[in-house]
N, C-alpha and C. Protein backbone atom coordinates (compact mmCIF):
# COMPACT_ATOMS: atom_id res chain seq x y z
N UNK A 1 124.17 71.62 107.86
CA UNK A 1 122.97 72.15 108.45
C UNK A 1 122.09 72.72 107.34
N UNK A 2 121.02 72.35 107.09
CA UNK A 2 119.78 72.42 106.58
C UNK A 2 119.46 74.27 106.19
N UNK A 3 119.56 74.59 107.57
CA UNK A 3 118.82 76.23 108.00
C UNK A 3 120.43 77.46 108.24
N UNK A 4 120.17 78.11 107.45
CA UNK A 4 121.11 79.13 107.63
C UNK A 4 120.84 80.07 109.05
N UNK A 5 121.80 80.51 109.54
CA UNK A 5 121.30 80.98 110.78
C UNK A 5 120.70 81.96 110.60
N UNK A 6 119.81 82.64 112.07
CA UNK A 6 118.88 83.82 111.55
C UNK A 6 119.36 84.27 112.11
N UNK A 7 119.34 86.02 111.68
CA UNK A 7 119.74 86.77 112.39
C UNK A 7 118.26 87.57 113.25
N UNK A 8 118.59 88.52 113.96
CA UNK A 8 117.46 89.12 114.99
C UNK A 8 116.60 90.07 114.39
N UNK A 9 116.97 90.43 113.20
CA UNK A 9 116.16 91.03 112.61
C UNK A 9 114.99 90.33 111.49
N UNK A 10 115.36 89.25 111.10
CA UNK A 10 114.57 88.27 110.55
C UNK A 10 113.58 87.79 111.52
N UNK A 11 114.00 87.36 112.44
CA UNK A 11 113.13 87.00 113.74
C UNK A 11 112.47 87.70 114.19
N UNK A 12 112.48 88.88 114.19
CA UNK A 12 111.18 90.34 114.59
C UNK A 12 110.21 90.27 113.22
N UNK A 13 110.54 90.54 111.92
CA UNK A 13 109.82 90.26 111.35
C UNK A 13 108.95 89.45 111.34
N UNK A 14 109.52 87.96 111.61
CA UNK A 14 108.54 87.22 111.46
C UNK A 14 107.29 87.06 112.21
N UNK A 15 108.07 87.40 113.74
CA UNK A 15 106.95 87.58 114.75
C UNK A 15 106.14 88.15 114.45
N UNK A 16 106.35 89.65 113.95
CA UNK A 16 105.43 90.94 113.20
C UNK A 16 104.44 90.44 112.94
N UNK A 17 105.12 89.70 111.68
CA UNK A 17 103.99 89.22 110.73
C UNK A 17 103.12 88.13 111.17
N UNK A 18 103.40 87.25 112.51
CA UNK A 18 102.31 86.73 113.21
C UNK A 18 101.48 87.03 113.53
N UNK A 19 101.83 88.04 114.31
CA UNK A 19 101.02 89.14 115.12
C UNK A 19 99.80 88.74 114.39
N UNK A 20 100.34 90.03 113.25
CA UNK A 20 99.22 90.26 112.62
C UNK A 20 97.58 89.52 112.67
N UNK A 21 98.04 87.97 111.78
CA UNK A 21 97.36 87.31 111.93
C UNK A 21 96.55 86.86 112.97
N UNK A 22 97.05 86.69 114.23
CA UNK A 22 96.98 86.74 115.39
C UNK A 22 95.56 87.48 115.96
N UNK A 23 96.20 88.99 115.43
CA UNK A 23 94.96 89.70 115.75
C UNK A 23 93.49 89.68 115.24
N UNK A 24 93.18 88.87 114.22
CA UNK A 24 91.94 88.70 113.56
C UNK A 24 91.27 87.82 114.13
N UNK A 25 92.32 86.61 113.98
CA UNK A 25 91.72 85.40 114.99
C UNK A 25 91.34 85.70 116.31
N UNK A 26 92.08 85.93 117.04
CA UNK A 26 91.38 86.46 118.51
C UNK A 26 90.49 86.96 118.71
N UNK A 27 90.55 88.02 117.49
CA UNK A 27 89.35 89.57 118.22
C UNK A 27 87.98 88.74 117.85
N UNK A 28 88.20 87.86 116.73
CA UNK A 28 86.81 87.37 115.87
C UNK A 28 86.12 85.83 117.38
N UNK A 29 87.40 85.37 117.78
CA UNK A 29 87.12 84.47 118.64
C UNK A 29 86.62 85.35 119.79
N UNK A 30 87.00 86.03 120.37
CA UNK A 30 87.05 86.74 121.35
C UNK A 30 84.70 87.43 121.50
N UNK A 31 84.99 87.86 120.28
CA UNK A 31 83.36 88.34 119.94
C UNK A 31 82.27 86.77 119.73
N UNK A 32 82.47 86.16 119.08
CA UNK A 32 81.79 84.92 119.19
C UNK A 32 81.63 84.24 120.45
N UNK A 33 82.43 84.48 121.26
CA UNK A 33 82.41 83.75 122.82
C UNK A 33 80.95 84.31 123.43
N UNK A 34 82.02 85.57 123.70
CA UNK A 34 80.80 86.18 124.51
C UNK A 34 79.18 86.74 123.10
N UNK A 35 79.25 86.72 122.88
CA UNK A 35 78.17 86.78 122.04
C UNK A 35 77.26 85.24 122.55
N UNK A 36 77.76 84.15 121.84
CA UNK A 36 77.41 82.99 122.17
C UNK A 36 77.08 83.05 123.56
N UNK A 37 77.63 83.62 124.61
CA UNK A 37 77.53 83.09 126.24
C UNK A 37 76.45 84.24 126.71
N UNK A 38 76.42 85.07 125.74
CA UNK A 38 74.98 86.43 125.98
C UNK A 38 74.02 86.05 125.62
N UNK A 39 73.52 85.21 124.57
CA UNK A 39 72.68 84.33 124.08
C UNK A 39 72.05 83.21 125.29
N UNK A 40 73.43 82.62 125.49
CA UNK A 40 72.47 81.82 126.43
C UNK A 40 72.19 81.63 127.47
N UNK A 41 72.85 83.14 128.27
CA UNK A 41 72.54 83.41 129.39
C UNK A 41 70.72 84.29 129.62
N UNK A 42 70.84 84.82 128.22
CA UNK A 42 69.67 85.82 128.05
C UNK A 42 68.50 84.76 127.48
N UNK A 43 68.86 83.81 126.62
CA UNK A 43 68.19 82.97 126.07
C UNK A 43 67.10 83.62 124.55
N UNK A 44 68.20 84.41 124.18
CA UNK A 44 68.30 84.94 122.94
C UNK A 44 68.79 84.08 121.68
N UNK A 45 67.95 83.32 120.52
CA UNK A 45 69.27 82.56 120.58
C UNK A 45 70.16 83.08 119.23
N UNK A 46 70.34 83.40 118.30
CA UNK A 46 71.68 83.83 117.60
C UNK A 46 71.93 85.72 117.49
N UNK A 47 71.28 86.33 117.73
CA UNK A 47 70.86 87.87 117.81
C UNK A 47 71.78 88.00 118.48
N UNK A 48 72.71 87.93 119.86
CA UNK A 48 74.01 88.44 120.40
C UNK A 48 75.34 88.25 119.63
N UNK A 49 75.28 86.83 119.32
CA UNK A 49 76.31 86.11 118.91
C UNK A 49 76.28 86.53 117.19
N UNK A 50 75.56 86.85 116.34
CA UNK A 50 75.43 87.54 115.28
C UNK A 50 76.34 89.22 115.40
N UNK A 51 75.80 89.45 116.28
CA UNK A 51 76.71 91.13 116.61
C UNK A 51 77.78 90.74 116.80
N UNK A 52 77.89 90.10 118.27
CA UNK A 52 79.41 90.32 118.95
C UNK A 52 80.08 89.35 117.48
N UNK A 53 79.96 88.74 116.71
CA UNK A 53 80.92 88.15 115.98
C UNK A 53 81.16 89.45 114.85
N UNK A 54 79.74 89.90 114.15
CA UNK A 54 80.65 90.86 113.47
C UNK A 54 81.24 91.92 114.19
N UNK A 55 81.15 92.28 115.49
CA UNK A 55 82.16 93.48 116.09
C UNK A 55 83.66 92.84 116.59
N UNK A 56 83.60 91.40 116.96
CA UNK A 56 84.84 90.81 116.63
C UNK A 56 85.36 90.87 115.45
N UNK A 57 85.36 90.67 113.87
CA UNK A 57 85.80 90.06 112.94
C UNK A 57 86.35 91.98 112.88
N UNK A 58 85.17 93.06 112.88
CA UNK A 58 85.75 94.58 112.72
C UNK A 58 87.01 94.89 114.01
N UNK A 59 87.00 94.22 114.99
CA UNK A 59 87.67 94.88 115.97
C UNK A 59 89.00 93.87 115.62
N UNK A 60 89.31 92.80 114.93
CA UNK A 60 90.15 92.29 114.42
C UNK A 60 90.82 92.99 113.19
N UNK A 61 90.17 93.34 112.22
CA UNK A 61 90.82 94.18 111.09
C UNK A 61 91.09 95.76 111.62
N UNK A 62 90.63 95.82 112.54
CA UNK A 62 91.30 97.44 113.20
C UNK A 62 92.66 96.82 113.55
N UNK A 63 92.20 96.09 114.69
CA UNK A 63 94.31 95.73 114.91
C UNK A 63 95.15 94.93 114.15
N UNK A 64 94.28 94.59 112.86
CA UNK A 64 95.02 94.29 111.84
C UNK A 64 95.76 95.53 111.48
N UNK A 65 95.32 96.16 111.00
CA UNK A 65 95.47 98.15 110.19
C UNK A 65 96.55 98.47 110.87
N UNK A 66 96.17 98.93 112.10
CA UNK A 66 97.16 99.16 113.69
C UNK A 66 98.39 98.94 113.78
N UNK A 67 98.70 97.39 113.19
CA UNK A 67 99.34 96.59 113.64
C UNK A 67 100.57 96.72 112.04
N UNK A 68 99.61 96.72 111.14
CA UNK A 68 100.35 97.01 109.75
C UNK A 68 101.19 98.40 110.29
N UNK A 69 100.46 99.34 110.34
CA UNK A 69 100.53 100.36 110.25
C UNK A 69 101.80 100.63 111.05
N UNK A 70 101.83 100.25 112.34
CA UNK A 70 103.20 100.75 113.34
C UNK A 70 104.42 100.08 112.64
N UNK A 71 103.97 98.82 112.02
CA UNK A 71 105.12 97.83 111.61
C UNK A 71 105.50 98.46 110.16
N UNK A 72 104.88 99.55 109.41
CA UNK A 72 105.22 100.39 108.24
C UNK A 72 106.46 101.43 108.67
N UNK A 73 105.57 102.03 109.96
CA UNK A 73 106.21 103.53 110.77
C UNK A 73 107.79 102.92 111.29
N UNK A 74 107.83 101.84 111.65
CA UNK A 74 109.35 101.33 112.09
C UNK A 74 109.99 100.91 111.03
N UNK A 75 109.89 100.86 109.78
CA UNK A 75 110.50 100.26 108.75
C UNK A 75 110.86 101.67 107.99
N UNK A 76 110.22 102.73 108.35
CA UNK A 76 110.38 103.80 107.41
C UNK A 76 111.45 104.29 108.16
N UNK A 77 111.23 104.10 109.57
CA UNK A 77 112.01 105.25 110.45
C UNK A 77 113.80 104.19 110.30
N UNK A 78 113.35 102.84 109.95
CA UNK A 78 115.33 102.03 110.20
C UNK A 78 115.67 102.80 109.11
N UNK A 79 115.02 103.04 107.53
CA UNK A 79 115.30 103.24 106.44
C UNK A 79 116.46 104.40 106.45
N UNK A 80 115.11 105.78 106.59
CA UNK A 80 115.99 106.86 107.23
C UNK A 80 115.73 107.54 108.87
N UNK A 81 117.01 107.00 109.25
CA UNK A 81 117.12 107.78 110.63
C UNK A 81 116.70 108.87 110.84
N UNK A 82 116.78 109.80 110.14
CA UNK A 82 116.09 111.42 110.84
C UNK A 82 114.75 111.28 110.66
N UNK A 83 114.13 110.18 109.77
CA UNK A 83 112.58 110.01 109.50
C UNK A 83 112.49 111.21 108.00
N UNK A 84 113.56 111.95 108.08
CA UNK A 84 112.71 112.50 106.73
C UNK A 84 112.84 111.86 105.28
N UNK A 85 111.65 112.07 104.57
CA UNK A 85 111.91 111.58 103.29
C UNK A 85 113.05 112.26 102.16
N UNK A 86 113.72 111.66 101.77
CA UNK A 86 114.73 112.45 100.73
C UNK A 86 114.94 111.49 99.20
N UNK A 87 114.11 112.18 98.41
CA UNK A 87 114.62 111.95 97.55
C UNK A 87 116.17 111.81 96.46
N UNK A 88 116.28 110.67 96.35
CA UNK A 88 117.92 110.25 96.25
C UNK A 88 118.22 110.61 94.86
N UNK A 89 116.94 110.66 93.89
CA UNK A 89 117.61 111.53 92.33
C UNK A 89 117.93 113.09 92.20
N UNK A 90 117.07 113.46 93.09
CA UNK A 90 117.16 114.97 93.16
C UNK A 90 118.33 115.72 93.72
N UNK A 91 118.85 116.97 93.35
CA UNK A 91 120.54 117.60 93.64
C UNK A 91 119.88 118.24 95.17
């Protein structure tokens, strides 16, 4: 066999780290839609779709941050269980 087996903790990671990505693309798709569909319902033509894309591409790197960020807070907390930091050279 080719692939060593994974274990379940490899497999959360990786998802994680989909996510992530995940979230840029969407939020940025997500703002271009309706931007685009405010445009041509209003018959505005790139002035909606100019905004809503850059408040997509920002509302994507927020749950980028977000998304880093919780996935930092759970890696600190497997590290050490009580969550506190302890320095391991010090008596």
């Amino acid at each position: 066999m080719f692939f060593k087996k994974w274990d379940n903790e490899y497999i959360n990671s990786l998802m994680k780290a989909s996510v992530v990505g995940i979230h840029l693309v969407t939020a940025t798709f997500v703002g271009l839609v309706i931007g685009y569909f405010l445009d041509k319902w209003l018959g505005t033509k790139p002035i909606f779709t100019i905004i809503f894309l850059l408040f997509g591409i920002a509302a994507g790197y927020k749950n980028m941050y977000l998304e880093v960020k919780g996935i930092n807070k759970s890696d600190k907390a497997k590290e050490t269980p009580s969550g506190d930091k302890k320095d391991k050279g010090s008596i």
